[in-house]
Protein backbone atom coordinates (compact mmCIF):
# COMPACT_ATOMS: atom_id res chain seq x y z
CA UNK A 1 138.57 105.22 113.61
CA UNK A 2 138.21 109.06 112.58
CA UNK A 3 135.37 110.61 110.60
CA UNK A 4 135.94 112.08 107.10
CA UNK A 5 135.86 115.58 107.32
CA UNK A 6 133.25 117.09 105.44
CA UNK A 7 134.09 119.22 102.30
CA UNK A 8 134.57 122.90 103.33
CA UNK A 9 132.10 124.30 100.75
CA UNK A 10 129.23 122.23 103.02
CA UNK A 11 127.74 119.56 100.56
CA UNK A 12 128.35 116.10 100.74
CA UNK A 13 130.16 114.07 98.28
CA UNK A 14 128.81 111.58 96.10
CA UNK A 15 130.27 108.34 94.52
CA UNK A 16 131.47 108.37 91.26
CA UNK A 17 129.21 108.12 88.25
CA UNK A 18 130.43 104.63 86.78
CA UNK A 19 127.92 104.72 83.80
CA UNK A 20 127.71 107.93 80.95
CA UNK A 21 124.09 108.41 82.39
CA UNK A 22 124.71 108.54 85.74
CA UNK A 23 127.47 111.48 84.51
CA UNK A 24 125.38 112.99 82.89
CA UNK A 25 122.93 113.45 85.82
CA UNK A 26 125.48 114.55 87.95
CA UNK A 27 125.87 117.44 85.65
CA UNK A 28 123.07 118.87 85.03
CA UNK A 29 122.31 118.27 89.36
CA UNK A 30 125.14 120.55 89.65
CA UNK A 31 124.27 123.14 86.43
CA UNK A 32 121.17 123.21 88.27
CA UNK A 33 122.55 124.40 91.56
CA UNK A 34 124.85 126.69 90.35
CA UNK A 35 122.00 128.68 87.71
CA UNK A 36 119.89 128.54 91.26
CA UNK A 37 122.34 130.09 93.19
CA UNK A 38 123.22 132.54 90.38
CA UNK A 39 119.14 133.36 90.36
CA UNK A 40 119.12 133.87 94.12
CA UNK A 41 121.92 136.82 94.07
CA UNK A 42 120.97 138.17 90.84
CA UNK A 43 123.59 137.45 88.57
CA UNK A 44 122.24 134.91 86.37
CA UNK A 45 122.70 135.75 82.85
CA UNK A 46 120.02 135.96 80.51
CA UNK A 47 120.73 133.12 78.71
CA UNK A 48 119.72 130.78 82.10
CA UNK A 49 116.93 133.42 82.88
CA UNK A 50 115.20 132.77 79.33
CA UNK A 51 116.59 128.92 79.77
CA UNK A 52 113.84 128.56 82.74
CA UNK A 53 111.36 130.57 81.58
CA UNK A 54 111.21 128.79 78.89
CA UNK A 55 111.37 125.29 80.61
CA UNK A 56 108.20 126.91 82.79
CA UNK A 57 106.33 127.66 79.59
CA UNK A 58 103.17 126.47 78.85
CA UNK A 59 104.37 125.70 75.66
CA UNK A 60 107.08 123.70 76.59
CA UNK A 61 104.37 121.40 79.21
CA UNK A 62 102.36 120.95 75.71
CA UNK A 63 105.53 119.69 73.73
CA UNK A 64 106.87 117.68 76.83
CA UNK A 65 103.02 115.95 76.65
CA UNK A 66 103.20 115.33 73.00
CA UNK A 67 106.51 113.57 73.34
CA UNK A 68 104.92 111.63 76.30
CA UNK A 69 102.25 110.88 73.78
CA UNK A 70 104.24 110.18 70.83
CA UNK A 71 106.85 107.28 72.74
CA UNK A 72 103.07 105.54 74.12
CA UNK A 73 101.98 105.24 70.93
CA UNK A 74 105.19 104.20 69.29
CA UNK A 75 104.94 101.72 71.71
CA UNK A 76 101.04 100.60 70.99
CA UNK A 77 102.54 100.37 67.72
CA UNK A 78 105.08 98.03 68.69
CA UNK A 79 102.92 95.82 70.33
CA UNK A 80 100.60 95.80 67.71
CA UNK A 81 102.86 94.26 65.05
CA UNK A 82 104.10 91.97 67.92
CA UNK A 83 100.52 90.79 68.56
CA UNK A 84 99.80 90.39 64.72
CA UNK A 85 102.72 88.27 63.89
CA UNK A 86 101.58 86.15 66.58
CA UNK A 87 98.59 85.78 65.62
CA UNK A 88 100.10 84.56 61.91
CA UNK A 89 101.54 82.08 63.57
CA UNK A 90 98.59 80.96 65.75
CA UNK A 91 96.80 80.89 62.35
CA UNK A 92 99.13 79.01 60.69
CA UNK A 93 99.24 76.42 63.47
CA UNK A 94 95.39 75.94 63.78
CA UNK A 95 95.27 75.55 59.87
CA UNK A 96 97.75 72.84 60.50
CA UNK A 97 95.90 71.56 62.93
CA UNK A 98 92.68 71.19 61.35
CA UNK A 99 94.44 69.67 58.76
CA UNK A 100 95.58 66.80 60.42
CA UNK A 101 92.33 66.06 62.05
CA UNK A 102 90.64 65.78 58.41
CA UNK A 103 93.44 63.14 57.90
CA UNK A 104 96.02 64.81 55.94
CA UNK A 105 99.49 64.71 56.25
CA UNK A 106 102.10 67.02 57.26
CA UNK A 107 105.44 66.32 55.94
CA UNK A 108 108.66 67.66 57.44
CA UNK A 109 108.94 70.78 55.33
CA UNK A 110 105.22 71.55 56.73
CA UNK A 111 103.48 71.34 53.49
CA UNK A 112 99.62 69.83 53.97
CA UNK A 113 99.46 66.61 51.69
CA UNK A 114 96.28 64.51 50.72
């Protein structure tokens, strides 16, 4: 059986994206190679000359760590509210609980009766 040629401009091919993400990477992989080769001869415009200064900023590495910062707390967050409804409910069980060992009664609808 015969090798595939490879493509004449030198870079291998790639499968198809099959989700919008993967496309999406793809994209900016390949936006990426062409504002590097336009940097290496010199004929990048200056809208992706100020494009990667900007994305080596220091300013930009401050905002990127405040997002960082901002989705881990959102998440703490999350978790938080998670943890305290649990806790309700491990409450409400242990009130239950106690409340059948004093001799009560729990009915059906869980309402403690004497």
């Amino acid at each position: 059986m015969a090798r595939a040629k490879p493509p004449e401009d030198g870079r291998r091919r790639r499968r198809p994206a099959t989700t919008p993400e993967e496309r999406e990477a793809e994209l900016i992989s390949l936006a990426y190679d062409v504002a590097e080769e336009q940097l290496g001869n010199n004929t990048a415009s200056s809208q992706v000359i100020t494009q990667f200064l900007k994305l080596g900023s220091s300013r930009e590495r401050l905002e990127q760590e405040r997002l960082t910062h901002e989705n881990e707390l959102t998440k703490v967050k999350i978790e938080a509210m998670e943890s305290a409804s649990r806790m309700e409910e491990l409450y409400g069980e242990a009130i239950k609980a106690m409340s059948l060992y004093q001799g009560a009664h729990i009915s059906d609808d869980d309402n403690v009766e004497d």
